[in-house]
C-alpha atoms as a PDB file:
ATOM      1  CA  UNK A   1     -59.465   2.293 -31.112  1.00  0.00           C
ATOM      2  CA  UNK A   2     -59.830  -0.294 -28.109  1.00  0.00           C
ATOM      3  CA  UNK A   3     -58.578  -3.129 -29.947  1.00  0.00           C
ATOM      4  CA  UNK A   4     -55.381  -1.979 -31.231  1.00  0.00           C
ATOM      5  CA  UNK A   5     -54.745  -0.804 -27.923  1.00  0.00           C
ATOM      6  CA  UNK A   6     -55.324  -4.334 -26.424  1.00  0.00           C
ATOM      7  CA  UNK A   7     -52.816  -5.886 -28.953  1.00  0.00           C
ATOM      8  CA  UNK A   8     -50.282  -2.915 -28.110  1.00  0.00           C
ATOM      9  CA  UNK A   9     -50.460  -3.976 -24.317  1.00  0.00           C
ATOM     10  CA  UNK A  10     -50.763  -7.987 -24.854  1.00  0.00           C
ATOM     11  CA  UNK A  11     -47.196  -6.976 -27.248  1.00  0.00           C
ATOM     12  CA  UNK A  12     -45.916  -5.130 -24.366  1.00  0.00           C
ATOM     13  CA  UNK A  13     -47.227  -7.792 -21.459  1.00  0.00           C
ATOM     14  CA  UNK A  14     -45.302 -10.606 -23.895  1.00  0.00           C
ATOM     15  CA  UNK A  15     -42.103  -9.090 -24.340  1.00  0.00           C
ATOM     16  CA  UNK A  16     -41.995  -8.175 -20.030  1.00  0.00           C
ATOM     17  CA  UNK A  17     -42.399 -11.571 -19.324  1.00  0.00           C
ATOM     18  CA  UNK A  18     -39.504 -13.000 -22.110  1.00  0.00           C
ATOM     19  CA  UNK A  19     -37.092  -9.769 -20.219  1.00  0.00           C
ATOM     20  CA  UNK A  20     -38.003 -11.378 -16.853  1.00  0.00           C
ATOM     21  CA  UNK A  21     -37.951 -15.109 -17.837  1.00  0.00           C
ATOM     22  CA  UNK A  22     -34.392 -15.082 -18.952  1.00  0.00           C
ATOM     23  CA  UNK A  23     -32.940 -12.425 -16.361  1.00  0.00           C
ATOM     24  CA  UNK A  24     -30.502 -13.682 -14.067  1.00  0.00           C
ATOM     25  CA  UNK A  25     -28.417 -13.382 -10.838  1.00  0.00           C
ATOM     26  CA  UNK A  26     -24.720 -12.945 -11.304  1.00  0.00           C
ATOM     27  CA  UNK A  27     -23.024 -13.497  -8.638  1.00  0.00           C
ATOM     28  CA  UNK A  28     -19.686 -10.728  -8.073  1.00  0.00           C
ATOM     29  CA  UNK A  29     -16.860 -10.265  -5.980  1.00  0.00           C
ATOM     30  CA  UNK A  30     -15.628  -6.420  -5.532  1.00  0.00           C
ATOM     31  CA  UNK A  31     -12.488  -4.987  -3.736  1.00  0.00           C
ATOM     32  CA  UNK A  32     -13.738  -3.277  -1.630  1.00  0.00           C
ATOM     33  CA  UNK A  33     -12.752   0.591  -2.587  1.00  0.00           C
ATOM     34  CA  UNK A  34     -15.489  -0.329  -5.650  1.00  0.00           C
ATOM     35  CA  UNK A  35     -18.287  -0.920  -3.625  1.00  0.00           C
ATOM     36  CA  UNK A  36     -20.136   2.629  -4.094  1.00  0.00           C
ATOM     37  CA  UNK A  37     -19.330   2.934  -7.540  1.00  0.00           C
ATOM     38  CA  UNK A  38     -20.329  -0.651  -8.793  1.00  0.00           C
ATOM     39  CA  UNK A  39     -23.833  -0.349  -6.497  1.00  0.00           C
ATOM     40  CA  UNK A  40     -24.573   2.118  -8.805  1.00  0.00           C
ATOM     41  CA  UNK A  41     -23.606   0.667 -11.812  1.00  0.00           C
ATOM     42  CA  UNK A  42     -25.721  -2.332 -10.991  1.00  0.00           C
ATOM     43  CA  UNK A  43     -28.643  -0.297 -10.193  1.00  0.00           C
ATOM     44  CA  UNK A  44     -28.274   1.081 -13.331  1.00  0.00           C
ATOM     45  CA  UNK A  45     -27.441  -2.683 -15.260  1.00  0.00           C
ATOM     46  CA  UNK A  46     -30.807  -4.287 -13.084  1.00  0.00           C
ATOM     47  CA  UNK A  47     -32.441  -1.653 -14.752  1.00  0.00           C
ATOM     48  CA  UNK A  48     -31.538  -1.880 -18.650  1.00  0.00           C
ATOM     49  CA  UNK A  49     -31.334  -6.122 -18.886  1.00  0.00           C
ATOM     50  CA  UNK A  50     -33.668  -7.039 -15.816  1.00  0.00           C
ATOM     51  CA  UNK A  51     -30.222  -8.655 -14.839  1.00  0.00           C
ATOM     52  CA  UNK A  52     -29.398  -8.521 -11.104  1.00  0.00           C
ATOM     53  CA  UNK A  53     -26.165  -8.348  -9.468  1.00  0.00           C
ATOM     54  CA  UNK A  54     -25.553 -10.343  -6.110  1.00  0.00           C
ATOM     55  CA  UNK A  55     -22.203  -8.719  -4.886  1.00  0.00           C
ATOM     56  CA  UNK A  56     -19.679  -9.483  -1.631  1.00  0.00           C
ATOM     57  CA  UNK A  57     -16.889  -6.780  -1.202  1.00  0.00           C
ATOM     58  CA  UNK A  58     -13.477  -7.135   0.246  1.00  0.00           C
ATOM     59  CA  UNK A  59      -9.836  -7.291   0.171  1.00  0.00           C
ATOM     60  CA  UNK A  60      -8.582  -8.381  -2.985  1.00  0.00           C
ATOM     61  CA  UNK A  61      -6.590 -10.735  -1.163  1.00  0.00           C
ATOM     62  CA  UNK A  62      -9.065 -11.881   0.816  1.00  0.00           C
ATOM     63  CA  UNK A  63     -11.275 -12.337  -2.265  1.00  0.00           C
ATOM     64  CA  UNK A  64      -8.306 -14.034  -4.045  1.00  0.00           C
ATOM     65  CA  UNK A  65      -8.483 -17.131  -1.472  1.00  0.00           C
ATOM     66  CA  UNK A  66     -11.969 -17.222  -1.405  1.00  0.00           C
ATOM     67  CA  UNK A  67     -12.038 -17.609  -5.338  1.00  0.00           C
ATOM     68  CA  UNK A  68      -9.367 -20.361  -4.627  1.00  0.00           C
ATOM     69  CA  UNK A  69     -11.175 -22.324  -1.987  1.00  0.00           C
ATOM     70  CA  UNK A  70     -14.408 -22.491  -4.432  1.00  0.00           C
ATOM     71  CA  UNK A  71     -16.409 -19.170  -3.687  1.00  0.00           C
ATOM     72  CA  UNK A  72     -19.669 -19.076  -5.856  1.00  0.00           C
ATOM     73  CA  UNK A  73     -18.281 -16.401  -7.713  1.00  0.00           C
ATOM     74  CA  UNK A  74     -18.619 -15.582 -11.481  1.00  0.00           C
ATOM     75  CA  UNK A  75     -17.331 -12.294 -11.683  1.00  0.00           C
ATOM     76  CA  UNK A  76     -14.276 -10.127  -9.922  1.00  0.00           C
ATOM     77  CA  UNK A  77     -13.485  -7.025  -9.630  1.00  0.00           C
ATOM     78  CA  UNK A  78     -10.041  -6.525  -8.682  1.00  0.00           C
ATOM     79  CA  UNK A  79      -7.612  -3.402  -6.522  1.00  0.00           C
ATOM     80  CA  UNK A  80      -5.116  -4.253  -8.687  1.00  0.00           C
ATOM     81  CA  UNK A  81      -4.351  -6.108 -12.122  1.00  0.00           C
ATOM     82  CA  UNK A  82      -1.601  -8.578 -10.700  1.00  0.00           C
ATOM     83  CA  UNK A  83      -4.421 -10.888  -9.185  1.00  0.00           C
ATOM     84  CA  UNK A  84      -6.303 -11.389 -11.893  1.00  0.00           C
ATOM     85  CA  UNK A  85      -3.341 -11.946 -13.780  1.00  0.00           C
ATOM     86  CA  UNK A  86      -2.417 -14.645 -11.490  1.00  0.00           C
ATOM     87  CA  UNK A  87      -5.630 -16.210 -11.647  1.00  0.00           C
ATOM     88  CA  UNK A  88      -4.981 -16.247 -15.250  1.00  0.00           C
ATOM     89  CA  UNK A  89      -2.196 -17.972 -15.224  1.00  0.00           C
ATOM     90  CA  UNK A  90      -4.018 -20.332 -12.975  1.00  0.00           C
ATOM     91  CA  UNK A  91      -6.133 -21.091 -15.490  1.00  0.00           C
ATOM     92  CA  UNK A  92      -9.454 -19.218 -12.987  1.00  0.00           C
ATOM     93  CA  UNK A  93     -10.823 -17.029 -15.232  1.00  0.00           C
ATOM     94  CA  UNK A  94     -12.472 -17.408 -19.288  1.00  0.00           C
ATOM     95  CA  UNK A  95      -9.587 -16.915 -21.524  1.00  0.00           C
ATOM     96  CA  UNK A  96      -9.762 -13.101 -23.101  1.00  0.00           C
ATOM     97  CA  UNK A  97     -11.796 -11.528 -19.978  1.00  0.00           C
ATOM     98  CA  UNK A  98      -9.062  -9.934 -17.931  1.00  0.00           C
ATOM     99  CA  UNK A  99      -9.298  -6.011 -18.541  1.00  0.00           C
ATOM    100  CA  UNK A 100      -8.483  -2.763 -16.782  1.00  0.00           C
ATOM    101  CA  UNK A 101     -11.958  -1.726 -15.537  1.00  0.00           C
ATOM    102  CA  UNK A 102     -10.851   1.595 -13.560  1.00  0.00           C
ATOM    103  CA  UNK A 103      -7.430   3.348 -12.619  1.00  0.00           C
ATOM    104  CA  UNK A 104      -7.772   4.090  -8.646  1.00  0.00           C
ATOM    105  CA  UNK A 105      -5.820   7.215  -6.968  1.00  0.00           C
ATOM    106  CA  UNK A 106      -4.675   7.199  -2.994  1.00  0.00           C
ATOM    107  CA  UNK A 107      -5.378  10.408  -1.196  1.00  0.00           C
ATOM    108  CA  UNK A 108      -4.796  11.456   1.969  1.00  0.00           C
ATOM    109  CA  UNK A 109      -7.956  12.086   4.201  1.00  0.00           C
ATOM    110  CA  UNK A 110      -9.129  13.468   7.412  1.00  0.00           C
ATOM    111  CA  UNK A 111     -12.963  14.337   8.081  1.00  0.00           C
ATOM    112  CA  UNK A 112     -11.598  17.532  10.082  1.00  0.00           C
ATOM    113  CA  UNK A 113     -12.230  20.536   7.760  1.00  0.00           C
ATOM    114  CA  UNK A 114      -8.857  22.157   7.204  1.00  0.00           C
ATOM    115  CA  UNK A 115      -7.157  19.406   8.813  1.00  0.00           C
ATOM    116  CA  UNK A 116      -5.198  18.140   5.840  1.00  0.00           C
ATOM    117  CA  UNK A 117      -3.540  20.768   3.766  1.00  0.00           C
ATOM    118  CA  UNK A 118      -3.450  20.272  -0.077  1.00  0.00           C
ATOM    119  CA  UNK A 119       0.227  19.660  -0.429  1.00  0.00           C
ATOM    120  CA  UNK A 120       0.523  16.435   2.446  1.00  0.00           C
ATOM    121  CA  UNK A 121       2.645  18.813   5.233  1.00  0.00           C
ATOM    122  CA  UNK A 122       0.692  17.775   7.662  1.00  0.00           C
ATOM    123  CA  UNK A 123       2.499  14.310   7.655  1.00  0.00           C
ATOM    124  CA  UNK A 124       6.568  15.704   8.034  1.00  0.00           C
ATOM    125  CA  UNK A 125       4.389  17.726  10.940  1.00  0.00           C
ATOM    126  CA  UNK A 126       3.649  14.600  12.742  1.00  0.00           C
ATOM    127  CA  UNK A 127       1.478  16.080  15.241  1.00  0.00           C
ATOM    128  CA  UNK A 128      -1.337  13.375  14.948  1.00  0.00           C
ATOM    129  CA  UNK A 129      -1.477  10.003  16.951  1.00  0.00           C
ATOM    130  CA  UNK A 130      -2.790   7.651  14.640  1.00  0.00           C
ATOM    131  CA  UNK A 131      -2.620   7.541  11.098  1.00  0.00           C
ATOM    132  CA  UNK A 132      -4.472   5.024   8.942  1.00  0.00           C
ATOM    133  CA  UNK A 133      -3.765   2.445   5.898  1.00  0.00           C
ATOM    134  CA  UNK A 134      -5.233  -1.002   4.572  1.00  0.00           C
ATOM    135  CA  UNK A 135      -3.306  -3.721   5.255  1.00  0.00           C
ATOM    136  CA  UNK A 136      -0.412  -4.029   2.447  1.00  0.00           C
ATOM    137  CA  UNK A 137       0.081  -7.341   2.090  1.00  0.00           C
ATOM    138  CA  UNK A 138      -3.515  -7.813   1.030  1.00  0.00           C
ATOM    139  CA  UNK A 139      -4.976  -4.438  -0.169  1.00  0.00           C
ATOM    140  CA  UNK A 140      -3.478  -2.550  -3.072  1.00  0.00           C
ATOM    141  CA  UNK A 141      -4.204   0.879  -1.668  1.00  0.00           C
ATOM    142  CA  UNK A 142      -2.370  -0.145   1.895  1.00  0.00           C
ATOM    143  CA  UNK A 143       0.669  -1.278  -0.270  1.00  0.00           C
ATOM    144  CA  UNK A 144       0.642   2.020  -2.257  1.00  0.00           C
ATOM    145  CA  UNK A 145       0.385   4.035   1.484  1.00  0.00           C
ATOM    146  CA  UNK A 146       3.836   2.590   2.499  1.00  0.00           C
ATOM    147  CA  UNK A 147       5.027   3.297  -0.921  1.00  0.00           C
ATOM    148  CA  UNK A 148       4.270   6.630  -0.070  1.00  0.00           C
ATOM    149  CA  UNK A 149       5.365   6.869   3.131  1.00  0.00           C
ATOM    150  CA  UNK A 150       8.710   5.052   2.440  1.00  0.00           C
ATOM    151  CA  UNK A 151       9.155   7.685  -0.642  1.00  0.00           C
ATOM    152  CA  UNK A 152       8.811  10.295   1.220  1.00  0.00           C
ATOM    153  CA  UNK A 153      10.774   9.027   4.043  1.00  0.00           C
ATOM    154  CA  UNK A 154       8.501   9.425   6.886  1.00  0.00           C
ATOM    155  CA  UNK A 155      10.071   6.755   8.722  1.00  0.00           C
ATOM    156  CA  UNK A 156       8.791   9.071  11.878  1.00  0.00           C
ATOM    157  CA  UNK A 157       5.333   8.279  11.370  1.00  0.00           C
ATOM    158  CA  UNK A 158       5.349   4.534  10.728  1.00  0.00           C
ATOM    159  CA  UNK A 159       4.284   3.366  14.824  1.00  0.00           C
ATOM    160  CA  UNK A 160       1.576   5.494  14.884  1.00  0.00           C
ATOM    161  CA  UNK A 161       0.032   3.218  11.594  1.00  0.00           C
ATOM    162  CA  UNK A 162      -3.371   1.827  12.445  1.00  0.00           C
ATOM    163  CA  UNK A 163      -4.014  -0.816   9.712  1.00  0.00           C
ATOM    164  CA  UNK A 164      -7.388  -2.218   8.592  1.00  0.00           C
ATOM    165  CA  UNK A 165      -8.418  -5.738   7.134  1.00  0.00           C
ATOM    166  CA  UNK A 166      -9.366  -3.744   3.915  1.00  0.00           C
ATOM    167  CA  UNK A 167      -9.795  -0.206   2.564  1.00  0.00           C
ATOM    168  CA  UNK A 168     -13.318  -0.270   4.317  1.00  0.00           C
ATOM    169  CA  UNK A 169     -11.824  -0.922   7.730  1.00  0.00           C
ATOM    170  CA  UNK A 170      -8.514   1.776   6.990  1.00  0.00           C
ATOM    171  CA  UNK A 171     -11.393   3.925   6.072  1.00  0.00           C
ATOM    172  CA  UNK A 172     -13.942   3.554   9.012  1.00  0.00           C
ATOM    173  CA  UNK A 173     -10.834   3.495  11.272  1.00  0.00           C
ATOM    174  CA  UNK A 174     -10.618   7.684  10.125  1.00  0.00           C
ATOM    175  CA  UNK A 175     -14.121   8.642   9.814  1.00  0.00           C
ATOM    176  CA  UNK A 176     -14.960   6.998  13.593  1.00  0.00           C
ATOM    177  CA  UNK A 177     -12.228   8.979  14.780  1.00  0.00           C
ATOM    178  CA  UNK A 178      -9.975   6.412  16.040  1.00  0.00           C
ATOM    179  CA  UNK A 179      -7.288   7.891  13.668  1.00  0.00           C
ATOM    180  CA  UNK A 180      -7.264  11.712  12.480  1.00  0.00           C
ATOM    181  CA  UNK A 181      -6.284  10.889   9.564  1.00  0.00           C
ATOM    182  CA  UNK A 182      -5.563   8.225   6.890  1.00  0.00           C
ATOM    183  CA  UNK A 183      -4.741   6.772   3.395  1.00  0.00           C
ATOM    184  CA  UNK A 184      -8.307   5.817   1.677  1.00  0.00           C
ATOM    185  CA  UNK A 185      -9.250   5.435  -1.888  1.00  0.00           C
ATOM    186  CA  UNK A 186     -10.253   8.872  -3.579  1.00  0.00           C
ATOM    187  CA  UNK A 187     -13.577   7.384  -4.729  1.00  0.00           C
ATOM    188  CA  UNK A 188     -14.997   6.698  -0.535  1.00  0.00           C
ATOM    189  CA  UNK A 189     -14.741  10.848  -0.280  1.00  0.00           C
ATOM    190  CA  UNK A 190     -15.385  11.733  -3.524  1.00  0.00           C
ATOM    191  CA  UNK A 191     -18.766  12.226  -5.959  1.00  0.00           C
ATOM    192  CA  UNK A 192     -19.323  14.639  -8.842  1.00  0.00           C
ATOM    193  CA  UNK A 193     -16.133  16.412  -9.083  1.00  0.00           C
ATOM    194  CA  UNK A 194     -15.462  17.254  -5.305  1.00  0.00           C
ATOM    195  CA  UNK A 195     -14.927  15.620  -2.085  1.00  0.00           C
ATOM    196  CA  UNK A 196     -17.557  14.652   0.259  1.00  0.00           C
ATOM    197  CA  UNK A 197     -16.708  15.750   3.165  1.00  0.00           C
ATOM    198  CA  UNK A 198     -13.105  16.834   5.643  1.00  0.00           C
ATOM    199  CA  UNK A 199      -9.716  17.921   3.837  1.00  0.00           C
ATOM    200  CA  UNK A 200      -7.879  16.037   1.643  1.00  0.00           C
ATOM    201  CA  UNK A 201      -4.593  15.336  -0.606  1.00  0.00           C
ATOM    202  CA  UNK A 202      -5.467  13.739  -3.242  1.00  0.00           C
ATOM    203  CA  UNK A 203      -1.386  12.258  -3.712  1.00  0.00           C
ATOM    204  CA  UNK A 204       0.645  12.488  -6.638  1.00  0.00           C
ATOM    205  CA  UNK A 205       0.831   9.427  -8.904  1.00  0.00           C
ATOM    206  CA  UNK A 206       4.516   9.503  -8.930  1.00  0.00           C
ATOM    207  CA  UNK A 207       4.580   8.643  -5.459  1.00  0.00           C
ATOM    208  CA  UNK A 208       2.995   4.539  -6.196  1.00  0.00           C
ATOM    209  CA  UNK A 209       2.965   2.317  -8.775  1.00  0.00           C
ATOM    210  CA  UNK A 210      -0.248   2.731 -10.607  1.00  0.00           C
ATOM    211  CA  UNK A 211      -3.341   1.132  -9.216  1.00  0.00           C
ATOM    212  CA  UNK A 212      -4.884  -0.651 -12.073  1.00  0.00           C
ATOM    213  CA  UNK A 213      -7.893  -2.373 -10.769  1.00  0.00           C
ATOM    214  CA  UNK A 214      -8.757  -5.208 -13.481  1.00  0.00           C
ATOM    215  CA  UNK A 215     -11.989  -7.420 -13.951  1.00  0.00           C
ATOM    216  CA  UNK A 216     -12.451 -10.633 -15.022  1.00  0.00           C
ATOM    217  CA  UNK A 217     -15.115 -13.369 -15.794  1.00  0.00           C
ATOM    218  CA  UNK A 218     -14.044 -16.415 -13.578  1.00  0.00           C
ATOM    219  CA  UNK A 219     -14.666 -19.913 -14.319  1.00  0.00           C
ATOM    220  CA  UNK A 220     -18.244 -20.296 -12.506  1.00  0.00           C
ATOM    221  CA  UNK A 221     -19.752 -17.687 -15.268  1.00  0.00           C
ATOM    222  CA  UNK A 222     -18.162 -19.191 -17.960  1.00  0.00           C
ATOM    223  CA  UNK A 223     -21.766 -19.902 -19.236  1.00  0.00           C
ATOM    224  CA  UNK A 224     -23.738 -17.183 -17.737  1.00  0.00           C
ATOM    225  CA  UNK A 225     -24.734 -14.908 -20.843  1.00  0.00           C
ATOM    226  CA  UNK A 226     -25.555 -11.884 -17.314  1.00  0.00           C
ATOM    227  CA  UNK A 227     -21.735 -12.248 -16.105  1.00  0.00           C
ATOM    228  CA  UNK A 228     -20.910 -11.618 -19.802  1.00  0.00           C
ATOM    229  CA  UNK A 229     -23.472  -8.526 -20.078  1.00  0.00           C
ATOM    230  CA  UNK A 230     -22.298  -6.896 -17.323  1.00  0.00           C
ATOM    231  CA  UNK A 231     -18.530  -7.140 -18.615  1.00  0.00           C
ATOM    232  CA  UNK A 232     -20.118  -5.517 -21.215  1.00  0.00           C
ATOM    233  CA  UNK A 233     -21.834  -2.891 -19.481  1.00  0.00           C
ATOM    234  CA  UNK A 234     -18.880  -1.880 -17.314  1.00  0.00           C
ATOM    235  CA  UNK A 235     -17.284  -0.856 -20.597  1.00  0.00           C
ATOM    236  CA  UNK A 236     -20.078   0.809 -22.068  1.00  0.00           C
ATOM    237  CA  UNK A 237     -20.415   4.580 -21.413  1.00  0.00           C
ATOM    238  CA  UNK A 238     -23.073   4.441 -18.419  1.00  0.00           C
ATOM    239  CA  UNK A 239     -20.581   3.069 -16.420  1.00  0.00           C
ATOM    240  CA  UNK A 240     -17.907   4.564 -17.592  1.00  0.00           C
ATOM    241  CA  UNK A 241     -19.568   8.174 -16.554  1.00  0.00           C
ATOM    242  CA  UNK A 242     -20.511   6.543 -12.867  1.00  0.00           C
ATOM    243  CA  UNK A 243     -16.953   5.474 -12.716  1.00  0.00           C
ATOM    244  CA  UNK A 244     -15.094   8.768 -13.297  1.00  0.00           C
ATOM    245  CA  UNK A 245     -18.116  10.713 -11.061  1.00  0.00           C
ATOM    246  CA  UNK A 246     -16.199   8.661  -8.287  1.00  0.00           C
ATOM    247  CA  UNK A 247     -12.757   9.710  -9.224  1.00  0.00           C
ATOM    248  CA  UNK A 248     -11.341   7.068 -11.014  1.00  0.00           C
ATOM    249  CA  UNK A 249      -9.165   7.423 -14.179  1.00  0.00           C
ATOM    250  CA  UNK A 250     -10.342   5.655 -17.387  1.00  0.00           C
ATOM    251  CA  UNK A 251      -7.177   3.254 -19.123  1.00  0.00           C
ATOM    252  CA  UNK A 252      -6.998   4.785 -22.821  1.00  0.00           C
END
């Protein structure tokens, strides 16, 4: 009995070591409003291939000039799908990565309970002092705010705008309290099916162009086989189900 047991866990010790031999690092860039759901996913990836994921969140502007000036990164996940395109064109990325990873919604948010009705009134009420967004120029979901704002024609409202560097920032700038209310990314106050915390308007998709957040593979992991895997893995159905549980909508 002992010595097939031995063989069983010298098999088992063997194949451990090969796993942790070739695991890797890949290195990532995120936009910011992804940084919850792709912890998670990376957990999750870390935990199947032994792979590890080293990521640095921000604007995807931000990100777009750090990929330009040389950044160490091998991977990017994008707030929109125009930058990666661009990158494309630049010839930044492996040929045949670019793909729509996620779908992201804008909604409305206050941490008050109550505070933000479920239809958006509260903004033609403009009874608040500060209202927040991500900067525009540089953050998809602050350039989908002032499509919303400019749709609606709530020209009223625009000096009390508080921008942030980055969804983070337009986020933080609400939940401190230095703005009762703002325009985050649904997947900050939302898990599971329901929001997190505060009141909420989760805003009607007719109301911005669509926020198709794209990844890509760029140039520096053109010959790392963990960049590739975890391409992979983000379309596989483990993160596909971590994706949605933060309210993103899959592309069919």
């Amino acid at each position: 009995m002992s010595r097939p047991l031995s063989r069983l866990f010298i098999a088992l010790s063997a194949s451990f070591i090969a796993c942790a031999t070739h695991a890797e690092d890949v290195q990532v860039a995120v936009a910011a409003n992804f940084t919850a759901p792709l912890q998670e996913i990376a957990a999750s990836f870390e935990k199947d291939t032994g792979n590890k994921v080293i990521a640095s969140a921000g604007p995807t502007g931000g990100i777009y000039t750090q990929i330009k000036n040389g950044a160490p990164f091998q991977v990017f996940f994008s707030a929109d799908d125009t930058t990666p395109a661009k990158l494309e064109k630049e010839g930044d990325i492996v040929p045949g990565s670019r793909f729509t990873y996620a779908i992201g919604k804008l909604v409305l948010w206050s941490p008050k309970e109550g505070y933000v009705d479920s239809k958006g009134a509260v903004l033609k009420k403009n009874a608040f002092e500060h209202i927040s967004i991500a900067n525009p120029k540089t953050a998809p979901y602050g350039l989908a705010a002032t499509q919303v704002i400019d749709k609606l024609k709530l020209n009223a409202i625009k000096p009390k705008i508080v921008e942030g560097s980055n969804i983070t920032q337009a986020y933080q700038f609400v939940a401190s309290g230095n703005a009762e209310l703002g325009f985050v990314a649904l997947s900050q106050v939302y898990k599971d099916g329901k929001l997190t915390g505060g009141s909420s308007w989760i805003v009607p998709q007719d109301l911005y162009d669509p926020i198709l957040q794209d990844a890509v593979i760029l140039n520096k992991g053109k010959d790392s086989k963990a960049a590739k895997e975890l391409i992979e893995y983000i379309k596989g159905p483990k993160a596909a189900a971590i994706i949605k549980s933060y309210g993103y909508d899959l592309k069919k």
